[in-house]
Protein backbone atom coordinates (compact mmCIF):
# COMPACT_ATOMS: atom_id res chain seq x y z
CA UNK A 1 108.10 61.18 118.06
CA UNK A 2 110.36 63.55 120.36
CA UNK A 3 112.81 63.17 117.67
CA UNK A 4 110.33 64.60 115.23
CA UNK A 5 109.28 67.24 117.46
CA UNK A 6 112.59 68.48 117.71
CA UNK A 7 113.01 68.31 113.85
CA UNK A 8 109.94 70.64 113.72
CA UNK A 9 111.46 73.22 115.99
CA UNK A 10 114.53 73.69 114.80
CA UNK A 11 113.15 73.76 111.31
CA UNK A 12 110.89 76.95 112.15
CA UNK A 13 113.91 78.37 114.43
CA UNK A 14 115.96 77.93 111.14
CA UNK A 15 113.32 79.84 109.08
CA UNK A 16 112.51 82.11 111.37
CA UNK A 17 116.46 83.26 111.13
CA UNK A 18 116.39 84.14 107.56
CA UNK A 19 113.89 86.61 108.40
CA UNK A 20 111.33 88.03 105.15
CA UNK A 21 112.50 91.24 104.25
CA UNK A 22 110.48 94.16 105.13
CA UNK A 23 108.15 96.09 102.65
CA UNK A 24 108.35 99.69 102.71
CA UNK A 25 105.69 102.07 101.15
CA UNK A 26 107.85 104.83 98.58
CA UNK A 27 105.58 107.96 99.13
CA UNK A 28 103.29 108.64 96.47
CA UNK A 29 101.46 112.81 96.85
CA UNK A 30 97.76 112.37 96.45
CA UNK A 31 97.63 109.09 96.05
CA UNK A 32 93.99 108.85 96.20
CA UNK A 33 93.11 112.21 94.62
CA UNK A 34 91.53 113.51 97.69
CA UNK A 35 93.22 117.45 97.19
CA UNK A 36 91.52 119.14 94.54
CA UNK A 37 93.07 122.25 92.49
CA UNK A 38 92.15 125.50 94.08
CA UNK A 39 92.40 127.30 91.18
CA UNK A 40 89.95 124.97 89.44
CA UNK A 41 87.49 123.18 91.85
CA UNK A 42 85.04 120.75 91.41
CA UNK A 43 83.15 123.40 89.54
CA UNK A 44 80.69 120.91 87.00
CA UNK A 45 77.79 118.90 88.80
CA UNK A 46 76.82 115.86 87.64
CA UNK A 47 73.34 115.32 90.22
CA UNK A 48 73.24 115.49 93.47
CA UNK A 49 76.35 114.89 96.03
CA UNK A 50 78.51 115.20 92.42
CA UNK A 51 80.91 117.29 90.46
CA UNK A 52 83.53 117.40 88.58
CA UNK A 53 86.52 119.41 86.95
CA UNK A 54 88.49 119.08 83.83
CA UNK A 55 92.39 120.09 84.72
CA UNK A 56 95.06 119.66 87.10
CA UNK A 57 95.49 117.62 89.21
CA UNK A 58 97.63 118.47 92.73
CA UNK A 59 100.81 116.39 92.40
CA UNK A 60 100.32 114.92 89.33
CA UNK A 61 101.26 115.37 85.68
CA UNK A 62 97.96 115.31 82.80
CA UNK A 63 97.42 115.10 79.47
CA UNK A 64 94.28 115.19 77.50
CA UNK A 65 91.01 115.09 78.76
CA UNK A 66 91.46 114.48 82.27
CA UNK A 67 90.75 115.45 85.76
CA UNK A 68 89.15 115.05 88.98
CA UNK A 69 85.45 113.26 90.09
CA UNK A 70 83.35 112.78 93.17
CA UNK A 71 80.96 110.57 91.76
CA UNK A 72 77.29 109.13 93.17
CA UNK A 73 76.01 106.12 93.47
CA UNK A 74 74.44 107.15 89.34
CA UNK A 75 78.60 106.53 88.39
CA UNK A 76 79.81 104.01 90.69
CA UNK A 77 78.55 101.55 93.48
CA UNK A 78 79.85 103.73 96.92
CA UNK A 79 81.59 103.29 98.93
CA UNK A 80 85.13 104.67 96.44
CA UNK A 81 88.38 102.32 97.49
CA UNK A 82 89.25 105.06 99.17
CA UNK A 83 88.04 108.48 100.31
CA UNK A 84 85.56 110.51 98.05
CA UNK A 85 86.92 112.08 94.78
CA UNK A 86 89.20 109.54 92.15
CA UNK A 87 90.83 110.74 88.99
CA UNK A 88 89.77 110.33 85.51
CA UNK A 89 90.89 110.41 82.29
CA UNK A 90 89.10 110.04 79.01
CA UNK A 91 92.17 109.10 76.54
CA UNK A 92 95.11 110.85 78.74
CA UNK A 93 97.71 110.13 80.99
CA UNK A 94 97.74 111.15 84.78
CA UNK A 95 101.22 110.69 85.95
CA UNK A 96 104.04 111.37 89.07
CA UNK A 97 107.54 111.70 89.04
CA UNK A 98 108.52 110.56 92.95
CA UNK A 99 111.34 111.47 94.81
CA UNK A 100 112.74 107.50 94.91
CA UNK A 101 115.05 106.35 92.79
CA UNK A 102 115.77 102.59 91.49
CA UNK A 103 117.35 100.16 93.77
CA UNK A 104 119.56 97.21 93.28
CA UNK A 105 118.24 93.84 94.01
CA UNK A 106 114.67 95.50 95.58
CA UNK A 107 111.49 94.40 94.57
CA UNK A 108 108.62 96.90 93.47
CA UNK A 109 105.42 96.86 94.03
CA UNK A 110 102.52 99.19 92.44
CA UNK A 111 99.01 98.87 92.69
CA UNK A 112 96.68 101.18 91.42
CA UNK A 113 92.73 100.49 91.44
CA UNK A 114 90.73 101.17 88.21
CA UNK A 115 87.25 101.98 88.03
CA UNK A 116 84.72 101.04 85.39
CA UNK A 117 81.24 103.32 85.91
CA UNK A 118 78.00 102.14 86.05
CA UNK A 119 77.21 103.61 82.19
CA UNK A 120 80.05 102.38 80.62
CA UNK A 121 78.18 99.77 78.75
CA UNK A 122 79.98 100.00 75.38
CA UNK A 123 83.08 101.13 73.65
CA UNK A 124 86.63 100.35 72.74
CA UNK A 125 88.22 101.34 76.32
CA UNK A 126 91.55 99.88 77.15
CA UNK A 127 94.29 101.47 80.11
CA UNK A 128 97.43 100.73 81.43
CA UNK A 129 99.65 101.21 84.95
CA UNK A 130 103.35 101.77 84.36
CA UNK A 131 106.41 102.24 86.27
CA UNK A 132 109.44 103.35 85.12
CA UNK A 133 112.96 104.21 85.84
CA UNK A 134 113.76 107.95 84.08
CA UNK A 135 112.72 107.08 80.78
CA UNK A 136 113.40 103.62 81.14
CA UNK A 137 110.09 101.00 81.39
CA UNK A 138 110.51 98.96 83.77
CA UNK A 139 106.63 97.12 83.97
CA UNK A 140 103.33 97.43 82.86
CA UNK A 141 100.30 96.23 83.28
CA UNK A 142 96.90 96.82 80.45
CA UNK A 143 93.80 95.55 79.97
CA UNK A 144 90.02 96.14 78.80
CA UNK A 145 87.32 98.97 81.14
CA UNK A 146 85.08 96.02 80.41
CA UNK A 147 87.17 93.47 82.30
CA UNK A 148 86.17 95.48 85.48
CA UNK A 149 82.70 94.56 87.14
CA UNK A 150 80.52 97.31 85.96
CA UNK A 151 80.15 100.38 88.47
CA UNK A 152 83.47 98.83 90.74
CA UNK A 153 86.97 99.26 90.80
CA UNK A 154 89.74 96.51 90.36
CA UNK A 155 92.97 96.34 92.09
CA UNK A 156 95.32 96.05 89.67
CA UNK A 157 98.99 95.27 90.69
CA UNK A 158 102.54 95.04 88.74
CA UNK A 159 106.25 93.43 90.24
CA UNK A 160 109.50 94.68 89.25
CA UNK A 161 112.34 92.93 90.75
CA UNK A 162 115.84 95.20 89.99
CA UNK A 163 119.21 93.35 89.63
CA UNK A 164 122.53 94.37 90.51
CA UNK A 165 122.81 96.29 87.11
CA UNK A 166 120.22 99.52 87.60
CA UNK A 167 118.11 101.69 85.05
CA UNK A 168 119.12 105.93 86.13
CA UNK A 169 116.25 108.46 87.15
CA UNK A 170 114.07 108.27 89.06
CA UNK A 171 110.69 106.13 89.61
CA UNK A 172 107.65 107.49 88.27
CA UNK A 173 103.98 106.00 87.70
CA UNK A 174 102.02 106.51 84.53
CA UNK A 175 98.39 105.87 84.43
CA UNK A 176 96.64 105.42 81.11
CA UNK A 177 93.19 105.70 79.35
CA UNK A 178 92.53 105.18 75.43
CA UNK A 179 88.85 105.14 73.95
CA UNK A 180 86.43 106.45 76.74
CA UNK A 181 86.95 106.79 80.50
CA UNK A 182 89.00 104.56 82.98
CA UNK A 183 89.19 106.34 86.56
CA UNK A 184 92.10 105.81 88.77
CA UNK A 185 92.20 105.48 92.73
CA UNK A 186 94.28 104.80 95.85
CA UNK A 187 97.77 104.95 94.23
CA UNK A 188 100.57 102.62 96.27
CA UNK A 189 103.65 101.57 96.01
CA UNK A 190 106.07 99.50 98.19
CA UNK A 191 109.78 98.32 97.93
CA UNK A 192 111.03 95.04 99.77
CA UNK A 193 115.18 94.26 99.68
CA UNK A 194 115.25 90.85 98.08
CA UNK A 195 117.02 88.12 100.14
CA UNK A 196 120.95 88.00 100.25
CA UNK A 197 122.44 84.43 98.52
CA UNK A 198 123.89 83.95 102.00
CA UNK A 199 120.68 84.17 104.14
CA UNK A 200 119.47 81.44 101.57
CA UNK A 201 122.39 79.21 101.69
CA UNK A 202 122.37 79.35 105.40
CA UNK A 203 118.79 78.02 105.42
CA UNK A 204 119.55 75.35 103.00
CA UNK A 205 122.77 73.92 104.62
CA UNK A 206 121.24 74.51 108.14
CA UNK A 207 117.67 72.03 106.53
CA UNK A 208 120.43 69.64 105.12
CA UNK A 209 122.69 69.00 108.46
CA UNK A 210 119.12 68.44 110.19
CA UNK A 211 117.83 65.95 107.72
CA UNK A 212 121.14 63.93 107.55
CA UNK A 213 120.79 63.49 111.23
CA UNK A 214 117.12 62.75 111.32
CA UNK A 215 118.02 60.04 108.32
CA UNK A 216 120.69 58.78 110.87
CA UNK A 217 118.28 58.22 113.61
């Protein structure tokens, strides 16, 4: 039993050695939509405690028919994933080129939550979170509005794990909407180093010595 014990402890002082490598948020601007254009403000009601706007969006790139929403509890059921107002885009794209560039042997996390409203009861409504390396794709993740609990939002999440070998540019997110509307909130996205060969080897070899002499006993 004391034999054991000991076993046990150096085990978790082992694997406590080859420590988990930290995650890191990359910094996204707006990542929840919460600034508003001051040039074109939430200008279009939509009942009472909402309004709307159709056009830019601070920080981020559009196309088509999209723009920013502080809904009610008529569009969505409150409270938002995170502050008050959450993109939109009816058939668009809603994207950021960030400051970060690719890393070798990192792994890339981006998660993005998407919003089906309370009256979206019918259509042909598909979107899509990307990352990408300059112009190269390096995930992406797609699926139905309708897959979404009506008047909630989803977390969706994608993993990109670089090699050695990396893709030039830098890192930008792409959100996506075809057929009616998909809204967008509470943008993130983290980088973690992944763990050197050695660290794992060490833990390995270190697991091996300690079962040999535990056999031997």
């Amino acid at each position: 039993m004391k034999f054991t014990s000991l076993f046990v402890v150096l085990f978790i002082v082992v694997l406590g050695s080859v420590a988990a490598p930290a995650r890191a948020d990359i910094t996204v601007m707006n990542p929840s939509f919460e600034l508003t254009s001051t040039a074109l403000p939430l200008a279009f009601p939509c009942g009472t405690g909402c309004s709307f706007n159709v056009g830019p969006i601070p920080d981020w790139t559009i196309t088509g028919q999209s723009g920013s929403f502080q809904p009610n509890s008529t569009y969505f059921n409150l409270p938002l994933p995170d502050g008050n107002i959450v993109a939109f885009s009816n058939g668009g794209t809603i994207s950021q080129t960030l400051a970060a560039s690719l890393t070798a042997n990192t792994t890339y996390v981006l998660s993005v939550d998407a919003g089906r409203r309370l009256d979206e009861l019918a259509g042909n409504n598909t979107y899509s979170i990307a990352l990408y390396a300059g112009t190269t794709l390096l995930n992406s993740f797609s699926d139905t509005i309708f897959a979404i609990p009506i008047g909630t939002f989803a977390d969706e999440t994608l993993t990109f794990t670089s090699g050695a070998t990396i893709a030039p540019g830098a890192l930008s997110i792409v959100l996506t909407s075809a057929g009616s509307q998909t809204n967008f909130d509470d943008v993130r996205l983290t980088e973690s180093a992944v763990p050197e060969p050695s660290s794992l080897s060490l833990l390995a070899g270190a697991l091996g010595v300690m079962f040999f002499v535990f056999r031997r006993r």
